[in-house]
N, C-alpha and C. Protein backbone atom coordinates (compact mmCIF):
# COMPACT_ATOMS: atom_id res chain seq x y z
N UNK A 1 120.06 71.40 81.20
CA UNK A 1 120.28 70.91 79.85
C UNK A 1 121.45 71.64 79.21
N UNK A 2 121.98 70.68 78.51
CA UNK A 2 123.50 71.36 77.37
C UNK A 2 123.00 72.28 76.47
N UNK A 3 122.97 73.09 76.18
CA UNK A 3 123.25 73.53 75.06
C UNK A 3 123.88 72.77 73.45
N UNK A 4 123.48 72.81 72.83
CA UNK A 4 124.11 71.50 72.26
C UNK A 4 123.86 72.46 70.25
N UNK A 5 125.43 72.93 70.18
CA UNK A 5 125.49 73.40 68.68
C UNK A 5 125.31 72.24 67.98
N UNK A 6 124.43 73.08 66.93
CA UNK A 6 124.87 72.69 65.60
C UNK A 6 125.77 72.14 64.68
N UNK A 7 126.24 70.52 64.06
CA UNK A 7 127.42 70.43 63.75
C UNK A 7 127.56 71.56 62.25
N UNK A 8 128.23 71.96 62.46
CA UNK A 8 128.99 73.12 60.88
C UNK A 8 129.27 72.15 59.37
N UNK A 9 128.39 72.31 58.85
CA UNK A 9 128.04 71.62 57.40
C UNK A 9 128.72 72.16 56.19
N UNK A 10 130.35 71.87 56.29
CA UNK A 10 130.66 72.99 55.47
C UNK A 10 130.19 73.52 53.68
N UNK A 11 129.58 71.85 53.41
CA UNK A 11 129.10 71.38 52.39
C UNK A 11 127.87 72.50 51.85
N UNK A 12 126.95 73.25 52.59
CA UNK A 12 125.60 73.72 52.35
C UNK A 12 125.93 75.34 52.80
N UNK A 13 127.27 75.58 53.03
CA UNK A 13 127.76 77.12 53.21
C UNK A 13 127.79 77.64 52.00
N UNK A 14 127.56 79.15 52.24
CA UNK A 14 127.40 79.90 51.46
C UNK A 14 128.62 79.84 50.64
N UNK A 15 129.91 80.57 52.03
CA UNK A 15 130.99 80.66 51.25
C UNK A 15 131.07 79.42 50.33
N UNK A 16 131.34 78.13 51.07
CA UNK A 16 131.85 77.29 50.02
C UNK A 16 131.13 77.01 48.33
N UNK A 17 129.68 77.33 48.00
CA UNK A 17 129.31 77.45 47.09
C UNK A 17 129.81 78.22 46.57
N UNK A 18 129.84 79.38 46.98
CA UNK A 18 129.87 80.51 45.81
C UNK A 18 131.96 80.15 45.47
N UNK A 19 132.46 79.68 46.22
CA UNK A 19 133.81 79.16 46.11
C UNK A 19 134.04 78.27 44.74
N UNK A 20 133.23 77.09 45.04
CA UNK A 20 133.00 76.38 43.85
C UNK A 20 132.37 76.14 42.99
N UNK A 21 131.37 77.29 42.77
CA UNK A 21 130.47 78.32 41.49
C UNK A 21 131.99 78.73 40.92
N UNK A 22 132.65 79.46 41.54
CA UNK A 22 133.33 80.73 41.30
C UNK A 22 134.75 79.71 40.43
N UNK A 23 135.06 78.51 41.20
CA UNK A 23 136.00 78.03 40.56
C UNK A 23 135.52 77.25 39.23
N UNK A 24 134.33 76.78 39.00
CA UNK A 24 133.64 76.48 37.79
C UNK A 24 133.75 77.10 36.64
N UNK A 25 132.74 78.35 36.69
CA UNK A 25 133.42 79.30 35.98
C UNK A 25 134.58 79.90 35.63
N UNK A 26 135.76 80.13 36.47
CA UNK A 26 136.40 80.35 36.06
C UNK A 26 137.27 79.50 34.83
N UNK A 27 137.45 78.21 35.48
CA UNK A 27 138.00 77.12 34.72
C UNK A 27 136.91 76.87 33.30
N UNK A 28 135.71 77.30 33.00
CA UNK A 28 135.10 76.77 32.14
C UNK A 28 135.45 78.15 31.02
N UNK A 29 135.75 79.88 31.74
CA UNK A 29 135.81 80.67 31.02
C UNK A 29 137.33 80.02 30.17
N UNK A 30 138.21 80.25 31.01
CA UNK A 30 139.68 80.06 30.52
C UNK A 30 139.56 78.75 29.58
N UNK A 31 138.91 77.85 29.49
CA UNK A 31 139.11 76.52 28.79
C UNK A 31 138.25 76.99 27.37
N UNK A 32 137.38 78.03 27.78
CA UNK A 32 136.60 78.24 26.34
C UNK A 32 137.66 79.18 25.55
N UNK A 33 138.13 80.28 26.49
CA UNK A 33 139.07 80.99 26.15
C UNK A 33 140.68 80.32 25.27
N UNK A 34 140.81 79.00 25.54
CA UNK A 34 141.99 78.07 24.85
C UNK A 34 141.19 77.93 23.56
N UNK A 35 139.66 77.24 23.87
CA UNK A 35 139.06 76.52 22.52
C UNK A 35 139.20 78.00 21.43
N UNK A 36 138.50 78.50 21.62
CA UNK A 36 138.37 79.78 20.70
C UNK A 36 140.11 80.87 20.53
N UNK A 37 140.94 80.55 21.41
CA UNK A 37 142.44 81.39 21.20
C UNK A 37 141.67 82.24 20.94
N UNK A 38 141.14 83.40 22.23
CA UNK A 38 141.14 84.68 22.86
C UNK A 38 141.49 84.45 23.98
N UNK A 39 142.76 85.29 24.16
CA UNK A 39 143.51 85.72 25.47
C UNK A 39 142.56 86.66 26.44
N UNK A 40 141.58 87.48 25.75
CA UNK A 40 140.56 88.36 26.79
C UNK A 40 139.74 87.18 27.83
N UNK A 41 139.32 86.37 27.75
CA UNK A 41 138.71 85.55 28.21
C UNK A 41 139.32 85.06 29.88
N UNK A 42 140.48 84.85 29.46
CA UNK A 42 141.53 84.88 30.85
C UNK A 42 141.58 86.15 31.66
N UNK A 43 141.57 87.18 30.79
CA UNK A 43 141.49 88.44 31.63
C UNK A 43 140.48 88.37 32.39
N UNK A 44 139.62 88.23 32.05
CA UNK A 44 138.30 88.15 32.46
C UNK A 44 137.87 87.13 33.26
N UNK A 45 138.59 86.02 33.35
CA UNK A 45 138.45 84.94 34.99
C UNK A 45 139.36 85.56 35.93
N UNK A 46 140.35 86.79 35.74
CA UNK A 46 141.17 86.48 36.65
C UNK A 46 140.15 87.70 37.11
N UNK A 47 139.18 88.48 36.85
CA UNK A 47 139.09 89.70 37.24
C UNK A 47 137.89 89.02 37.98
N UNK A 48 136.88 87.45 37.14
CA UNK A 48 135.88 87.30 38.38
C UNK A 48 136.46 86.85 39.44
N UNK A 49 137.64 85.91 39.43
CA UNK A 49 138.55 85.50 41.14
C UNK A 49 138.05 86.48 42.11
N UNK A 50 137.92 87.73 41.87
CA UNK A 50 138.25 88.62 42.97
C UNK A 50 136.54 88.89 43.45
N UNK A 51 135.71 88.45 43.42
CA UNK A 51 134.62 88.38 43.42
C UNK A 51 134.09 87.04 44.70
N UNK A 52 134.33 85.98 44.45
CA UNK A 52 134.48 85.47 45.23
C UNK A 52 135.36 85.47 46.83
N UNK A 53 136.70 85.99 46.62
CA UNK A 53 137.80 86.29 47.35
C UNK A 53 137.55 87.42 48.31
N UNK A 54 136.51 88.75 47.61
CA UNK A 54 136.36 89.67 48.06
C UNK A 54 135.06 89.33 49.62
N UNK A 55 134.27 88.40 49.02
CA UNK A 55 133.34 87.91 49.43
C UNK A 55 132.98 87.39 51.18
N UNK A 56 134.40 86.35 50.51
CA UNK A 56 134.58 85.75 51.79
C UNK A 56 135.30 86.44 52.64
N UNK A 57 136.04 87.15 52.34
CA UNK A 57 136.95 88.16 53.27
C UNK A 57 135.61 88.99 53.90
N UNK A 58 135.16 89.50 53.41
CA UNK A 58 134.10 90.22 53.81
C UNK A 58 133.11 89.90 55.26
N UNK A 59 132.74 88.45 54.79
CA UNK A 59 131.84 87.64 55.39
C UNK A 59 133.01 86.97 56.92
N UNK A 60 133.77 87.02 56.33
CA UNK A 60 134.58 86.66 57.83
C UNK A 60 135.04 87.81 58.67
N UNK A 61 135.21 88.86 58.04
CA UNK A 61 135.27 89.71 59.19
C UNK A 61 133.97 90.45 59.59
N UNK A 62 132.81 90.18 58.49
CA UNK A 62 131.57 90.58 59.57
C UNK A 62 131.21 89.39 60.63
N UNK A 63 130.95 88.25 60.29
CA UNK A 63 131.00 87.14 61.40
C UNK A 63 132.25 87.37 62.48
N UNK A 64 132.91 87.82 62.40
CA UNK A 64 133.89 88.28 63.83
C UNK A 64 133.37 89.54 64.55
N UNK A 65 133.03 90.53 63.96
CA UNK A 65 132.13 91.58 64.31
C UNK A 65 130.58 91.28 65.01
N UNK A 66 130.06 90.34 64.15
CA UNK A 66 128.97 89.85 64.92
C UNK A 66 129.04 89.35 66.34
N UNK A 67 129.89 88.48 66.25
CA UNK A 67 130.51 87.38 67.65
C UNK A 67 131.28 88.56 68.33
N UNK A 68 132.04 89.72 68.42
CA UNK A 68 131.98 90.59 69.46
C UNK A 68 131.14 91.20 70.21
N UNK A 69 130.09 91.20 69.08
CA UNK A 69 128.66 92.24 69.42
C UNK A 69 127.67 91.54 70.55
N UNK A 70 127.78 89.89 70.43
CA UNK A 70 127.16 89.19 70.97
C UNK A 70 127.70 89.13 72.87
N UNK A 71 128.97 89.02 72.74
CA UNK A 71 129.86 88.85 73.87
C UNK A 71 130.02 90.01 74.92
């Protein structure tokens, strides 16, 4: 018998949620940040960006670490 993977759902991934959580918020901080004219508000999406960004970087080089460990 084959072996037979899993097709990759990119839809129900972690990363990609927390991707487009992360771009939600941001766009909803900065747009509240226009309504109200406070410039802190922008500071403050650009500082969650790195939250997400940090994330996935993370998660891809432990999934490469994993898949050595396995091999």
């Amino acid at each position: 018998m084959e072996d037979v993977e899993k097709a990759y759902n990119k839809w129900k991934s972690r990363r990609w949620l927390i991707t487009v959580w992360s771009m939600l918020m941001v766009t909803a901080i900065v747009i509240l940040g226009i309504i109200f004219k406070n410039d802190s508000y922008a500071l403050l999406a650009t500082t969650l960006v790195a939250v997400p960004v940090g994330f996935v970087s993370l998660e891809t080089l432990n999934k490469k670490h994993i898949k050595k460990t396995e091999e």
